[in-house]
N, C-alpha and C. Protein backbone atom coordinates (compact mmCIF):
# COMPACT_ATOMS: atom_id res chain seq x y z
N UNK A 1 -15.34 -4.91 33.75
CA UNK A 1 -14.03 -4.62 33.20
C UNK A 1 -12.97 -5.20 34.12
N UNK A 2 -11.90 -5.86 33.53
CA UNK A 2 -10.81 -6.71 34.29
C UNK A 2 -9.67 -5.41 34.47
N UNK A 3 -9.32 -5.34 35.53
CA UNK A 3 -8.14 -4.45 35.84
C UNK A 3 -7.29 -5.17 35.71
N UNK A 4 -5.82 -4.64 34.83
CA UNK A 4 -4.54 -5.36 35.41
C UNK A 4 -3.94 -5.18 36.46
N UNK A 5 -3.10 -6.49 36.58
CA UNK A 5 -2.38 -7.21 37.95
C UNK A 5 -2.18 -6.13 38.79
N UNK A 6 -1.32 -4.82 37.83
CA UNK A 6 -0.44 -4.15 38.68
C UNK A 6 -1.04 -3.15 39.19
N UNK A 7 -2.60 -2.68 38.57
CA UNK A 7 -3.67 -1.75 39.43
C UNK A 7 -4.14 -2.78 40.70
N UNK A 8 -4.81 -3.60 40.78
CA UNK A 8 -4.64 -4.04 41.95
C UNK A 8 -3.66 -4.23 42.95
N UNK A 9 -2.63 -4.92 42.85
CA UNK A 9 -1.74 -4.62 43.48
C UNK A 9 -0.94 -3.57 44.23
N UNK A 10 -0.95 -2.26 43.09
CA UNK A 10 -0.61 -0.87 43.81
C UNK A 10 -1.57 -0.41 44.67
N UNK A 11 -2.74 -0.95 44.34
CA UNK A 11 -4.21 -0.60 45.41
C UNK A 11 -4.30 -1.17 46.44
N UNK A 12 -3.46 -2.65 46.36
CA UNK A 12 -3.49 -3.39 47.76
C UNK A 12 -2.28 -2.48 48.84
N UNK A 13 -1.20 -2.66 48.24
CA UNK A 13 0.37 -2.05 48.95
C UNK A 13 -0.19 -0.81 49.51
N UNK A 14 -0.73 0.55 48.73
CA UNK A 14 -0.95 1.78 49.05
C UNK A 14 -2.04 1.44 50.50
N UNK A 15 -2.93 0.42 49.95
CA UNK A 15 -3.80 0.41 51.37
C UNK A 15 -3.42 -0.14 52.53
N UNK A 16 -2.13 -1.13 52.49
CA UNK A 16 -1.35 -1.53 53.40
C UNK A 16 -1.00 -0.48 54.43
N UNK A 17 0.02 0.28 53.52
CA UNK A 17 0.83 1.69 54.26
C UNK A 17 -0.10 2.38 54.71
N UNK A 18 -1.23 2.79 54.06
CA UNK A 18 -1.95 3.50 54.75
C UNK A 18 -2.62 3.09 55.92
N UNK A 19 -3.15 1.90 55.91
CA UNK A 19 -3.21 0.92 57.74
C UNK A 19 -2.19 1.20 58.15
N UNK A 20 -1.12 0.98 57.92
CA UNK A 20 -0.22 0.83 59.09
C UNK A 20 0.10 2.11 59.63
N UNK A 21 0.51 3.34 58.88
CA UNK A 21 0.37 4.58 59.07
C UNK A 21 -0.70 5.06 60.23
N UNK A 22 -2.07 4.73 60.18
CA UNK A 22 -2.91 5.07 60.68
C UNK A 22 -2.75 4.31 62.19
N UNK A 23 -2.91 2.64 61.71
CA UNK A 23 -2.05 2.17 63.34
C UNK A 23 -1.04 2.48 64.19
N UNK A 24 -0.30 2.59 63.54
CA UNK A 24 1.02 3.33 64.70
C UNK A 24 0.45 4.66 64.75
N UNK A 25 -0.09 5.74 64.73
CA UNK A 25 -0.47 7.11 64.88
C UNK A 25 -1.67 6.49 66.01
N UNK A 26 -2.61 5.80 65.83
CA UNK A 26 -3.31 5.62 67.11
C UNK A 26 -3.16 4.98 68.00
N UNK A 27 -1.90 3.95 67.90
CA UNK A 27 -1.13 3.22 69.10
C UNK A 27 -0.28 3.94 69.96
N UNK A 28 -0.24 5.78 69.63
CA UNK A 28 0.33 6.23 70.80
C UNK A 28 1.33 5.81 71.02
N UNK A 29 1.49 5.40 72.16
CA UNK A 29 3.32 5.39 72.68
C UNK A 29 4.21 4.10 71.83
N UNK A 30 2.81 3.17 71.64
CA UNK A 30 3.63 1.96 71.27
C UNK A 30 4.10 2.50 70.10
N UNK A 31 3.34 3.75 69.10
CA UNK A 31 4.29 3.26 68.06
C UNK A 31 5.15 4.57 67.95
N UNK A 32 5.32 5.08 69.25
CA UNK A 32 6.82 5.85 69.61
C UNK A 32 7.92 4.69 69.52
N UNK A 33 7.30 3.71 70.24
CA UNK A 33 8.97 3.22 71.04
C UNK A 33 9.26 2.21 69.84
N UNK A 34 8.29 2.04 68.12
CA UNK A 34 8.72 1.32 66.96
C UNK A 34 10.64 2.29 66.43
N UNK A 35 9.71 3.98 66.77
CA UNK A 35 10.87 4.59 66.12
C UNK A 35 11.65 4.92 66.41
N UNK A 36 11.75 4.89 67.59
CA UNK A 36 12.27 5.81 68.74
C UNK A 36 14.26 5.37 68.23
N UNK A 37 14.76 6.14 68.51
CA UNK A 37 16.41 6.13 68.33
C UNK A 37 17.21 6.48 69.98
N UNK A 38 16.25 6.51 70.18
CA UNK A 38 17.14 6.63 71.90
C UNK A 38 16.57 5.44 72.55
N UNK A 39 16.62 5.18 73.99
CA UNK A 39 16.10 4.90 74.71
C UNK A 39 15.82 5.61 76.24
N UNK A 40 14.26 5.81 76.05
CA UNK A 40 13.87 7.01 76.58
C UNK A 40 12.25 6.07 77.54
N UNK A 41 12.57 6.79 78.78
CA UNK A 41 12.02 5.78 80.32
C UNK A 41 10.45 5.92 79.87
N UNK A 42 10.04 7.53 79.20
CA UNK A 42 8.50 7.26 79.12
C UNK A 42 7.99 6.45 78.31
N UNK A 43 8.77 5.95 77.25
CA UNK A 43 8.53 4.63 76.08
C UNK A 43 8.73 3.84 76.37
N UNK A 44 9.30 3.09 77.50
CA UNK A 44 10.05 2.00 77.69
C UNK A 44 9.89 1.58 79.23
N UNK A 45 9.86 0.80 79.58
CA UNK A 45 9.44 0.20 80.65
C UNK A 45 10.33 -0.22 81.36
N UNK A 46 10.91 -1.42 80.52
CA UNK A 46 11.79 -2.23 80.95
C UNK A 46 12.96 -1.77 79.50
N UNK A 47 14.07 -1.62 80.14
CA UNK A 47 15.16 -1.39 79.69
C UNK A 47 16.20 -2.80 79.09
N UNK A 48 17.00 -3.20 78.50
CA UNK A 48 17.63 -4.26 78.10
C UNK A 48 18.73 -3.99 79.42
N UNK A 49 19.29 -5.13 79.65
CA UNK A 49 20.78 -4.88 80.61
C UNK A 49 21.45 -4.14 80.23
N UNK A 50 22.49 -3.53 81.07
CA UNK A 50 23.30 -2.52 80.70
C UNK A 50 23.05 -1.34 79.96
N UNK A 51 21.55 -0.86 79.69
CA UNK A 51 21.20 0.10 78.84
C UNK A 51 20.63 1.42 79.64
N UNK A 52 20.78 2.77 79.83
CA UNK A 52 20.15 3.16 80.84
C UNK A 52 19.52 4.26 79.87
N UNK A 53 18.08 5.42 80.37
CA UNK A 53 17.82 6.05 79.08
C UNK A 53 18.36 7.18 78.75
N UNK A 54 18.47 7.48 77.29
CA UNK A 54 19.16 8.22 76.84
C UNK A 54 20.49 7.47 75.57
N UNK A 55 20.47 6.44 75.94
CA UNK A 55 21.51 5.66 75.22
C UNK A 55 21.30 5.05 73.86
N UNK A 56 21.69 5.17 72.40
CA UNK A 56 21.51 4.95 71.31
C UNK A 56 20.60 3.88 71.02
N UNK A 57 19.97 3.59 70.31
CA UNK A 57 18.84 2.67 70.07
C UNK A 57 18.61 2.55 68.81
N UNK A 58 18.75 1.05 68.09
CA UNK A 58 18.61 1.02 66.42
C UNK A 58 17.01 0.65 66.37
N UNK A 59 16.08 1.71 65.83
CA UNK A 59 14.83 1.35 65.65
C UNK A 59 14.45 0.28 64.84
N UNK A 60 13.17 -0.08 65.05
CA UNK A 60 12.28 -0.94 64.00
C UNK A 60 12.86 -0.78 62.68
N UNK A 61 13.17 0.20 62.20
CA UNK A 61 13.19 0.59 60.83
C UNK A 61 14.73 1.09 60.73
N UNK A 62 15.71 0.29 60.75
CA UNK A 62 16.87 1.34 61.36
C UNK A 62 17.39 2.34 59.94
N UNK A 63 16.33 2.57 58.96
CA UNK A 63 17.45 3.19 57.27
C UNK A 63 17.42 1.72 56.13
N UNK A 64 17.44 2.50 55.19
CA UNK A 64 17.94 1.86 53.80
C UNK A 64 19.21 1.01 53.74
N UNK A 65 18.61 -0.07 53.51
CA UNK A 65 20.26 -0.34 53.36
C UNK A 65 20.16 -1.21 52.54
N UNK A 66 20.88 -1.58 51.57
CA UNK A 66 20.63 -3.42 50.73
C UNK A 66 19.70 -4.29 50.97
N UNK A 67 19.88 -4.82 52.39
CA UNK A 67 18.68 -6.08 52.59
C UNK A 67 17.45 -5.38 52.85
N UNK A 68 17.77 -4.03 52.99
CA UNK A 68 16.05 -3.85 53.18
C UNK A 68 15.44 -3.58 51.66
N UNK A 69 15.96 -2.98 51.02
CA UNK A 69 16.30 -2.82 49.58
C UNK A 69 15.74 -4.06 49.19
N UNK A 70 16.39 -5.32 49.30
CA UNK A 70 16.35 -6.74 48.82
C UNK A 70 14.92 -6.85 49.01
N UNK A 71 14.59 -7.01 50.35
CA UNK A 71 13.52 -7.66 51.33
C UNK A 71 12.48 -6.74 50.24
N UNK A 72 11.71 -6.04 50.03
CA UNK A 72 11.12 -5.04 49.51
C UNK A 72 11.46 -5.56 48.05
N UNK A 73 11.98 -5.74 47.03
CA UNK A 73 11.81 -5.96 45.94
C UNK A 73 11.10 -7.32 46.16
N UNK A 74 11.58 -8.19 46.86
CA UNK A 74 11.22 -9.57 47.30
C UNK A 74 9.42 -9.69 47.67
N UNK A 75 9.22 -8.79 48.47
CA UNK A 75 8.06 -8.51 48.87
C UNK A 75 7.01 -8.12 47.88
N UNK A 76 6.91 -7.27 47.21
CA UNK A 76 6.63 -6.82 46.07
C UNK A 76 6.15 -7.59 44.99
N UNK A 77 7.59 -8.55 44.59
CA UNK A 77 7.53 -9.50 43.52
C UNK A 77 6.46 -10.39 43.83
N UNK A 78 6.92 -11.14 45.18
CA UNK A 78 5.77 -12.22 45.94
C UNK A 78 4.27 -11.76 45.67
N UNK A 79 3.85 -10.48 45.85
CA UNK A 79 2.72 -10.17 45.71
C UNK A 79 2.31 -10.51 44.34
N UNK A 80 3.15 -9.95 43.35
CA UNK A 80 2.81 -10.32 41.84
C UNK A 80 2.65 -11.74 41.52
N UNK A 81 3.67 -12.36 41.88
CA UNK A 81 3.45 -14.01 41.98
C UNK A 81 1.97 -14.43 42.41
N UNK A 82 1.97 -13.85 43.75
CA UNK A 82 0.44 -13.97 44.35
C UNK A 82 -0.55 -13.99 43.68
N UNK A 83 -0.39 -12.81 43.04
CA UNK A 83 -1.70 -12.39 42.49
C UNK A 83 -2.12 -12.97 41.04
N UNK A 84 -1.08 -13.15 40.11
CA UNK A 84 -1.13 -13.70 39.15
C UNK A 84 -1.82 -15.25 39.21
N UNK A 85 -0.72 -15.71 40.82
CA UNK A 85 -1.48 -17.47 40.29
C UNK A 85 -2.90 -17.62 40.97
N UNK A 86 -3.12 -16.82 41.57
CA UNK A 86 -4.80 -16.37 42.44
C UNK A 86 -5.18 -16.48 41.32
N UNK A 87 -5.49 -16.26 39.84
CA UNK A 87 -6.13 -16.31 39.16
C UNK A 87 -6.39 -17.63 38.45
N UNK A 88 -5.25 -18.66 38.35
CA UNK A 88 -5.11 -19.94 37.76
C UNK A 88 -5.33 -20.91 39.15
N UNK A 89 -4.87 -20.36 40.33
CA UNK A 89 -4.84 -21.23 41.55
C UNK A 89 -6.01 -21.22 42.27
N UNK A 90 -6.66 -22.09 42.95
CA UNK A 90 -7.34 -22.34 44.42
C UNK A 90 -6.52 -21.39 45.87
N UNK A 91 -7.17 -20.53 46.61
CA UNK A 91 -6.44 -19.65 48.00
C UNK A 91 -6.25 -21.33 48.59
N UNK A 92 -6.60 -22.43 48.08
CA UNK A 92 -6.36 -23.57 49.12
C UNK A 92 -4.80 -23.78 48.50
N UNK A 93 -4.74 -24.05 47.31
CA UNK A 93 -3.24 -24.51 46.84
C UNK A 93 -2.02 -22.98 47.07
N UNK A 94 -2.63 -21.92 46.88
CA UNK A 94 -1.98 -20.65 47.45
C UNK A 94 -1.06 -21.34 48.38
N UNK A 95 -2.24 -21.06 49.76
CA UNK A 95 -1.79 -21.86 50.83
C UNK A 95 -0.60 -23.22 51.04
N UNK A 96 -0.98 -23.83 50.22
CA UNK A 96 -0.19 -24.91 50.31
C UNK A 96 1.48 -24.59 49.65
N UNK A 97 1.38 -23.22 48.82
CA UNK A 97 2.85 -23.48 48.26
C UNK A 97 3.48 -22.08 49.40
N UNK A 98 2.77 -21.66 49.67
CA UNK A 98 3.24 -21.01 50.98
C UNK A 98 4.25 -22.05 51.92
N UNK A 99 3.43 -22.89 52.28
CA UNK A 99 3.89 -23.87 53.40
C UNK A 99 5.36 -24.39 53.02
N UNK A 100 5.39 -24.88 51.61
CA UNK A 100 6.08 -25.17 50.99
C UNK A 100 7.76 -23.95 51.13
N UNK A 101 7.25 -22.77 50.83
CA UNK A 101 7.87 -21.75 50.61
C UNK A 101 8.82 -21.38 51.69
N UNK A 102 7.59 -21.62 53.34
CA UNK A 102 8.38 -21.68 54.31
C UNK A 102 9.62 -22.29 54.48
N UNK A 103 9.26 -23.62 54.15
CA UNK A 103 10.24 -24.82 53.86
C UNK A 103 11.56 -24.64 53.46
N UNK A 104 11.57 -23.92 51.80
CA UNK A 104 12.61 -23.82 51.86
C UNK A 104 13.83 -22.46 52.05
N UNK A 105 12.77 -21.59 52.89
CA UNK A 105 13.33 -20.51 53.43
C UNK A 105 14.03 -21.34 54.70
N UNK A 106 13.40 -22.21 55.79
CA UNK A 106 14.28 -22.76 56.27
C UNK A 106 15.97 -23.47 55.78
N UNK A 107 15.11 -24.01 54.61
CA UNK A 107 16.65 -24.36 54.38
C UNK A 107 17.62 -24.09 53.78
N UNK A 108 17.06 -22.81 53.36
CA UNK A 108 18.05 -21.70 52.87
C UNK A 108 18.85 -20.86 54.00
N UNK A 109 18.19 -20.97 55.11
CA UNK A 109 18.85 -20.57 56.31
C UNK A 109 19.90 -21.59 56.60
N UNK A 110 19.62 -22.94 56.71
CA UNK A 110 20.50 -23.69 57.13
C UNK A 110 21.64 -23.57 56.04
N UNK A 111 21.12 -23.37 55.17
CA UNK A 111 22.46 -23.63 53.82
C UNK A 111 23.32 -22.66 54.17
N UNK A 112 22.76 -21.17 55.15
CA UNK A 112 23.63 -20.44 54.96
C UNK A 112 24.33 -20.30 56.47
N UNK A 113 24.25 -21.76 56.89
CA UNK A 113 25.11 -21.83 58.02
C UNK A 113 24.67 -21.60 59.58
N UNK A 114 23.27 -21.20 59.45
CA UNK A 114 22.35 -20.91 60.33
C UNK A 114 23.00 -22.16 61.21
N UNK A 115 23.42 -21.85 62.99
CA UNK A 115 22.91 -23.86 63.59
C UNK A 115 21.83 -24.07 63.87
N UNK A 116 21.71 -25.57 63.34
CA UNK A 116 20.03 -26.29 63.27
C UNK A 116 19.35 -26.13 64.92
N UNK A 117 18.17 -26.31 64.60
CA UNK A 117 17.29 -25.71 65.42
C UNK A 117 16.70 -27.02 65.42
N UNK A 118 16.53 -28.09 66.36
CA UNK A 118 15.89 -29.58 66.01
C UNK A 118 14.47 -29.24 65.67
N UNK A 119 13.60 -28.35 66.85
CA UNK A 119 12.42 -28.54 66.54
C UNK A 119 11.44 -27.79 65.59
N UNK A 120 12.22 -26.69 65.13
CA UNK A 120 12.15 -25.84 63.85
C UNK A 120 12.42 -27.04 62.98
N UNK A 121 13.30 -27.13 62.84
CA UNK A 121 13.22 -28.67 61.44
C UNK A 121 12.64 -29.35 61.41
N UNK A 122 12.18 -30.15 63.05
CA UNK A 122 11.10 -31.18 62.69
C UNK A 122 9.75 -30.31 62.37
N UNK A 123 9.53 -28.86 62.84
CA UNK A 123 8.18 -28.65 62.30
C UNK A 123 8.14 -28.53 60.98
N UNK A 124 9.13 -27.89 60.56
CA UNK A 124 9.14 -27.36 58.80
C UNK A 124 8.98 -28.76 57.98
N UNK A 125 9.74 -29.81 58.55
CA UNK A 125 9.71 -31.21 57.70
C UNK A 125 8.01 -31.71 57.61
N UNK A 126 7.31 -31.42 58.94
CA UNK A 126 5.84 -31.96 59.49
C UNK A 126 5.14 -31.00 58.16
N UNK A 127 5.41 -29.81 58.10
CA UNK A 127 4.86 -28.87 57.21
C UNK A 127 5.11 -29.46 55.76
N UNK A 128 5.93 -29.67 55.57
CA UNK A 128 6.44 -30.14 54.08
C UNK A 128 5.73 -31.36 53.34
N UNK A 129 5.82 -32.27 55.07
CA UNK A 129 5.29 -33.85 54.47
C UNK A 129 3.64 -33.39 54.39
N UNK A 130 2.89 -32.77 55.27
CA UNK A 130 1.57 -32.46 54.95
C UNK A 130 1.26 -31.70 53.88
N UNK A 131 2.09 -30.79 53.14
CA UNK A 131 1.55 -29.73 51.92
C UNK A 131 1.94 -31.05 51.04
N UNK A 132 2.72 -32.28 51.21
CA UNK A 132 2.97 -33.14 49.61
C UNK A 132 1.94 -33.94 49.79
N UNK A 133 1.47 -33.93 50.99
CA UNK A 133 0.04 -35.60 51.20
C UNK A 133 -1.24 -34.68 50.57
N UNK A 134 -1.40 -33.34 51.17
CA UNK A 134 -2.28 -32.81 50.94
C UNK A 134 -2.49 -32.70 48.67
N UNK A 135 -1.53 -32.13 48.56
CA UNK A 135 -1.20 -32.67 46.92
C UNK A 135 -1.69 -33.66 46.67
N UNK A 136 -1.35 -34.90 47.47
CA UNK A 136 -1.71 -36.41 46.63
C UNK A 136 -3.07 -36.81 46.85
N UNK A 137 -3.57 -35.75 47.67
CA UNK A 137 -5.33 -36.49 47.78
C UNK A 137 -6.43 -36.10 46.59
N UNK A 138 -6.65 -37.10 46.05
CA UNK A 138 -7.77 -37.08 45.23
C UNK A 138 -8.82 -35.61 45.43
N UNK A 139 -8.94 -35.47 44.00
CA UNK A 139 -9.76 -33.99 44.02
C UNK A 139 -11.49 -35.20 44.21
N UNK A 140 -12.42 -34.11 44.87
CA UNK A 140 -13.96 -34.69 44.97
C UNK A 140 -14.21 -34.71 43.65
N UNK A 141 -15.24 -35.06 43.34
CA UNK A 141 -16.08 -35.24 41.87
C UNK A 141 -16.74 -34.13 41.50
N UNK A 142 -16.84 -33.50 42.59
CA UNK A 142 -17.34 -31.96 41.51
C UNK A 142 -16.65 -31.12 41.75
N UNK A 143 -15.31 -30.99 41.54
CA UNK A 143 -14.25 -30.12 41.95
C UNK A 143 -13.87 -29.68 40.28
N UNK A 144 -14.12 -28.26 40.70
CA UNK A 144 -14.09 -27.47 38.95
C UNK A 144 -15.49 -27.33 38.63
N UNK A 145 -16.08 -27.44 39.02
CA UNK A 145 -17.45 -26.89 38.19
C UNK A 145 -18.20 -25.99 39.27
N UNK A 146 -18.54 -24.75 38.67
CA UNK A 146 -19.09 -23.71 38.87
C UNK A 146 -20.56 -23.81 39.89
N UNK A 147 -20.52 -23.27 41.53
CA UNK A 147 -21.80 -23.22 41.63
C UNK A 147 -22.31 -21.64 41.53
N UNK A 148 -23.01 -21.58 40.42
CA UNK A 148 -24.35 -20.45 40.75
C UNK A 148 -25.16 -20.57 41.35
């Protein structure tokens, strides 16, 4: 029996949270000092300049707000995307529009005024030109047919 998209998917996410839940609970201090809202000497080692403990601290997670809001619908969706073309796609071409994806998250950064980063660009460009060569190479001769 074929499950739909969105039972898998809620089965993947729920098992996510629940790793991570379980990781930070057995990482002990480290995953104090994820939440921590102060800054406090037994979590912390090394302090930032000018910070001494006791002094306000925006956690890992600092609250709800819009972009996290955003980021999270975004996240979500991607998975559905994922999962849907997993079914028509190769995890090799997955891969490849990932790379792609990176790409133009870079240059959606730059569009939004980000200053360029030379060697971030030249890698993302190195990334770009290899996911379009990788495209243009001839599929093998038995590519598509089933081994049992």
């Amino acid at each position: 029996q074929r499950l739909p998209l969105w039972v898998t998917q809620t089965h993947f996410k729920a098992a996510t949270i629940a790793g991570a839940l379980v990781m930070g609970y057995f990482q002990g201090r480290r995953g104090g000092r994820i939440f921590a809202d102060t800054w406090r000497g037994e979590l912390f080692h090394q302090l930032p300049p000018g910070t001494k403990p006791g002094d306000p601290r925006t956690p890992f997670f600092g609250g709800w707000s819009s972009t996290t809001w955003l980021l999270t619908v975004c996240l979500v969706g991607q998975n559905f995307v994922v999962g849907d073309q997993l079914r028509r796609l190769s995890a090799v071409s997955k891969y490849v529009a990932y790379a792609l994806g990176m790409v133009l998250s870079h240059l959606a950064l730059l569009a939004s005024g980000h200053p360029l980063d030379v060697e971030q660009t030249i890698c993302c460009a190195g990334i770009a030109v290899s996911a379009v060569l990788y495209v243009q190479l001839p599929s093998p001769p038995d590519a598509g047919r089933r081994r049992d």
